[in-house]
C-alpha atoms as a PDB file:
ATOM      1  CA  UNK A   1       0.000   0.000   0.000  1.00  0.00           C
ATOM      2  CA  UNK A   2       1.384   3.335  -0.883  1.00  0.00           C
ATOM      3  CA  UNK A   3       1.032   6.012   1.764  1.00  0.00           C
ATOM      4  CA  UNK A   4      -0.250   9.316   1.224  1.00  0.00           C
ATOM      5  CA  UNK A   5       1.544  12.601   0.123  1.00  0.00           C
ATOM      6  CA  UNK A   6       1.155  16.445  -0.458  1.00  0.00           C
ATOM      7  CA  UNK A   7       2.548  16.548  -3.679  1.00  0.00           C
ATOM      8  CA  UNK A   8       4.027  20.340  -3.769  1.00  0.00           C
ATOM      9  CA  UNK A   9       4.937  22.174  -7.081  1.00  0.00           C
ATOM     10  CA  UNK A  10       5.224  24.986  -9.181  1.00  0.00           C
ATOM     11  CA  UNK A  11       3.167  25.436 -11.955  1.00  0.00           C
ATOM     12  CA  UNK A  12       4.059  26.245 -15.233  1.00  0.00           C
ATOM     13  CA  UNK A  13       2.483  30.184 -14.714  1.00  0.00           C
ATOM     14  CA  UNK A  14       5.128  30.319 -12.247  1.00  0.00           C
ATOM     15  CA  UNK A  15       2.599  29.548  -8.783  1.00  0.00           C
ATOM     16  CA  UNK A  16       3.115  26.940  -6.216  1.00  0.00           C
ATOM     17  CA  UNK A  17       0.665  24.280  -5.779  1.00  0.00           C
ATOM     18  CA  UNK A  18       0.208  21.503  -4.273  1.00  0.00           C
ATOM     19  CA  UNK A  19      -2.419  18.223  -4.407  1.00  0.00           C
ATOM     20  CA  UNK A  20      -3.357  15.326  -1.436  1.00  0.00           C
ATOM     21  CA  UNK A  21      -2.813  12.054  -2.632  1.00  0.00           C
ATOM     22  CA  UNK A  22      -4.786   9.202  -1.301  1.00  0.00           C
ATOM     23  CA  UNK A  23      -2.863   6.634   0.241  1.00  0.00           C
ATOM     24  CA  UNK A  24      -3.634   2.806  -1.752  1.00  0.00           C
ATOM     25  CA  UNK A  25      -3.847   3.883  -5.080  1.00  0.00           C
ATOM     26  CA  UNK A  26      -2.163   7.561  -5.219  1.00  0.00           C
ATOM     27  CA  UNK A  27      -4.932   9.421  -7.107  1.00  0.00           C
ATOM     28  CA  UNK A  28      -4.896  13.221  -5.919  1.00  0.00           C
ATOM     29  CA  UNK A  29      -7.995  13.661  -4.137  1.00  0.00           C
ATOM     30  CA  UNK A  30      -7.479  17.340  -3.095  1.00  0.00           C
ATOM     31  CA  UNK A  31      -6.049  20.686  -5.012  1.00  0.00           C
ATOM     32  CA  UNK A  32      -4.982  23.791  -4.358  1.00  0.00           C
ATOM     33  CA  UNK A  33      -5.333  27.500  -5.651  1.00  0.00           C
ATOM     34  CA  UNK A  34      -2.485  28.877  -6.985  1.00  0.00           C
ATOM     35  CA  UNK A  35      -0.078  30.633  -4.571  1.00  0.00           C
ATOM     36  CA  UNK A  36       2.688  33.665  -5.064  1.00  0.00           C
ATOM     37  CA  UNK A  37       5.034  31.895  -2.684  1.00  0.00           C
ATOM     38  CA  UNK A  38       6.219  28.568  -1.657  1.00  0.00           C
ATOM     39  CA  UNK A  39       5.303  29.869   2.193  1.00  0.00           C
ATOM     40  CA  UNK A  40       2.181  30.732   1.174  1.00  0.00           C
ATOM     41  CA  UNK A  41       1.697  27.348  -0.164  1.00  0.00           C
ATOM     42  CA  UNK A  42       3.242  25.322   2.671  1.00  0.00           C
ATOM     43  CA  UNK A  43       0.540  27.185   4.842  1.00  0.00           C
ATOM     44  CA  UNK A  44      -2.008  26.343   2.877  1.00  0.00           C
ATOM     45  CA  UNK A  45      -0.541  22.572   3.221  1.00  0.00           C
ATOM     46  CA  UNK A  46      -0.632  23.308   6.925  1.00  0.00           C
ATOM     47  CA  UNK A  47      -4.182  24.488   6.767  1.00  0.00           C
ATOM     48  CA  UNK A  48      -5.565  21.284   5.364  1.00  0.00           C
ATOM     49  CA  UNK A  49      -3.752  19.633   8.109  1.00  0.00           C
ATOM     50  CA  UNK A  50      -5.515  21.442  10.523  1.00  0.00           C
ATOM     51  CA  UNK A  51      -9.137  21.389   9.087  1.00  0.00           C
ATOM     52  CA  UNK A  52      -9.407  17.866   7.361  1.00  0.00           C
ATOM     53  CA  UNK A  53     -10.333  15.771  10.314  1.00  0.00           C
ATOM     54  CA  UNK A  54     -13.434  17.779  10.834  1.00  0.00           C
ATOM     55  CA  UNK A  55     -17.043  17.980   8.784  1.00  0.00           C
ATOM     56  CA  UNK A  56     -17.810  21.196   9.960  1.00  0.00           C
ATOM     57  CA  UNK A  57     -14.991  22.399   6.862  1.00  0.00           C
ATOM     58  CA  UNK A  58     -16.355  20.387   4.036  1.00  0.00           C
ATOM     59  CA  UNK A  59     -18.802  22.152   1.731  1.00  0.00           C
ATOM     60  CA  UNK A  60     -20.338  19.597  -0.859  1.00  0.00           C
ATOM     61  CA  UNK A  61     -21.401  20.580  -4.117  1.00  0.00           C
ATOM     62  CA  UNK A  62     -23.402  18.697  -7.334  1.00  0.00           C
ATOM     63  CA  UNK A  63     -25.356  19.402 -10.049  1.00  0.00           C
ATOM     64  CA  UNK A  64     -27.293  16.578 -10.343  1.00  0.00           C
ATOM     65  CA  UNK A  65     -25.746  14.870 -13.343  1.00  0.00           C
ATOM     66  CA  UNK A  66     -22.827  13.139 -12.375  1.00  0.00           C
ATOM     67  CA  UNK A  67     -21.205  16.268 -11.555  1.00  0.00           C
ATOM     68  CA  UNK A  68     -20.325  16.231  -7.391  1.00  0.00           C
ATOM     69  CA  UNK A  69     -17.318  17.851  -6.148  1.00  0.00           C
ATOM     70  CA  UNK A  70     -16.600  19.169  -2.710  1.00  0.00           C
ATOM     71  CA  UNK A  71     -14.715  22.459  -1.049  1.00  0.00           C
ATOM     72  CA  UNK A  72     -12.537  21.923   2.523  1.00  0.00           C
ATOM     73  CA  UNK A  73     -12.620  25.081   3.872  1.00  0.00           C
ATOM     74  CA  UNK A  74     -10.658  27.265   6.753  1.00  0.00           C
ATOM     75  CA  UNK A  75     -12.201  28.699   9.322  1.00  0.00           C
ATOM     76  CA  UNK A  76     -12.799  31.876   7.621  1.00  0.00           C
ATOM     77  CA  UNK A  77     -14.754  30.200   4.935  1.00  0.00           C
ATOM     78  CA  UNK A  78     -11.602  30.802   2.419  1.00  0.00           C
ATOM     79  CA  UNK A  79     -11.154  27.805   0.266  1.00  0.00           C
ATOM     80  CA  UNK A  80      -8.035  25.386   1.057  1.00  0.00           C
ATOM     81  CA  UNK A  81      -8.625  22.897  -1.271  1.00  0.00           C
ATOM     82  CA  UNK A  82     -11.322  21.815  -3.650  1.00  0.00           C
ATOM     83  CA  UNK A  83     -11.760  17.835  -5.121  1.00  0.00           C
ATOM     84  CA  UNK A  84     -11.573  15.961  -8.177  1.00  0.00           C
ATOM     85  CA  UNK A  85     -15.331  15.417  -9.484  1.00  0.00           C
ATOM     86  CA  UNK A  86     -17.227  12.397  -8.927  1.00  0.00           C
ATOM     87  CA  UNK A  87     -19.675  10.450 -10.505  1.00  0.00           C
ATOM     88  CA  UNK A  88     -22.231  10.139  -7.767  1.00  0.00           C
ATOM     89  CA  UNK A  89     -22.437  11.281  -4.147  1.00  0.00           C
ATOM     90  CA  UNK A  90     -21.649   8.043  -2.612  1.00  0.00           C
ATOM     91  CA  UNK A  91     -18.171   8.682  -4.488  1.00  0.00           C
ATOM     92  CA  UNK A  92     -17.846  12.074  -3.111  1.00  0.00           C
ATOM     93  CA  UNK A  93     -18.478  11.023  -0.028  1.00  0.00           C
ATOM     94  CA  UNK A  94     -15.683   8.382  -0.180  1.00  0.00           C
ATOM     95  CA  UNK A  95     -13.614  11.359  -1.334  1.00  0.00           C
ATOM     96  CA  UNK A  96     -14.610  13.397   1.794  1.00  0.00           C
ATOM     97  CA  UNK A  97     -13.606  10.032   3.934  1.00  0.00           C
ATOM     98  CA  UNK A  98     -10.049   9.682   2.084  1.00  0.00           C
ATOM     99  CA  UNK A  99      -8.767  13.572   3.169  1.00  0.00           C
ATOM    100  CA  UNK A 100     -10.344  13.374   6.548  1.00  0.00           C
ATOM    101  CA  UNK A 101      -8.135   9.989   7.269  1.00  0.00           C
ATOM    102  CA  UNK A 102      -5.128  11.182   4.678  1.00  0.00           C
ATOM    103  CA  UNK A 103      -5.005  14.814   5.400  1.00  0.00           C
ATOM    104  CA  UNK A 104      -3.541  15.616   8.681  1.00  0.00           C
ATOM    105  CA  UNK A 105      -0.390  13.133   8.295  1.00  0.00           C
ATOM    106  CA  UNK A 106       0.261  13.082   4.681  1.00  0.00           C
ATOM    107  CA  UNK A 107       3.939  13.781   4.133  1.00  0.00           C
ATOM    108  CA  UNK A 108       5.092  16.176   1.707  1.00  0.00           C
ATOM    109  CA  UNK A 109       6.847  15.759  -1.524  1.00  0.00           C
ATOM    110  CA  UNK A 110       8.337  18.122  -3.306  1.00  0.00           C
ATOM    111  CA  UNK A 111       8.622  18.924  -6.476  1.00  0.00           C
ATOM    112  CA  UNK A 112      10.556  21.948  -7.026  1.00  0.00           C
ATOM    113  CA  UNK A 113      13.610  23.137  -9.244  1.00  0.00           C
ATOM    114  CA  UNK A 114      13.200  27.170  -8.796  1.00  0.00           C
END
C-alpha cells in the first residue's frame, strides 16, 4: 500500500501548488489554488492539516448529473482545497472520507527546481 503525500509544485504560470494524494492507489484527491510563494503554499498545506479531520470544513457541491465535487474550507470560509469530481455522491463522499483519514499526516513531496 502506498502512503499518502502532499505533492508540492510549481506550476508552469510560475505559482506553487500543491495536491493530497490518497494513500492505496495515489490518485490526488485534493487541489490547491495557486499561490505567489512557496510559504504561502506550505501554509495552505498546513491548513488542510488542521481542518481535514473535521465535517464542519467540508462544503459539498453537485449538479445533479454526475457532476459532485466538494470544497474543505478554513475557518474563515476561504477555500483550502477543492476535489476531483465524482460520478455520484456516494463517491464524493468516499472522497470526503479519504482527506479526513489522509489529510492531517500526509507527508510532503516536493517537487521543485526554482
Amino acid at each position: 500500500m502506498r502512503a499518502a503525500y502532499y505533492r508540492a509544485f510549481k506550476g508552469t504560470d510560475s505559482q506553487h501548488y500543491f495536491t493530497l494524494h490518497s494513500r492505496g492507489n495515489g490518485e490526488p484527491i485534493l487541489r490547491s489554488e495557486g499561490y505567489t510563494t512557496k510559504a504561502s503554499r506550505d501554509n495552505g498545506i498546513d491548513s488542510v492539516r488542521r481542518h481535514s479531520p473535521f465535517d464542519s470544513y467540508y462544503r459539498k457541491y453537485g449538479s445533479g448529473y454526475g457532476n459532485y465535487w466538494f470544497n474543505l474550507v478554513a475557518a474563515n470560509n476561504e477555500v483550502i482545497g477543492t476535489s476531483e469530481t465524482y460520478s455520484t455522491v456516494q463517491a464524493r463522499e468516499t472522497g470526503i472520507a479519504a482527506v479526513k483519514r489522509d489529510g492531517a499526516t500526509a507527508q510532503v513531496v516536493r517537487e521543485e527546481f526554482a
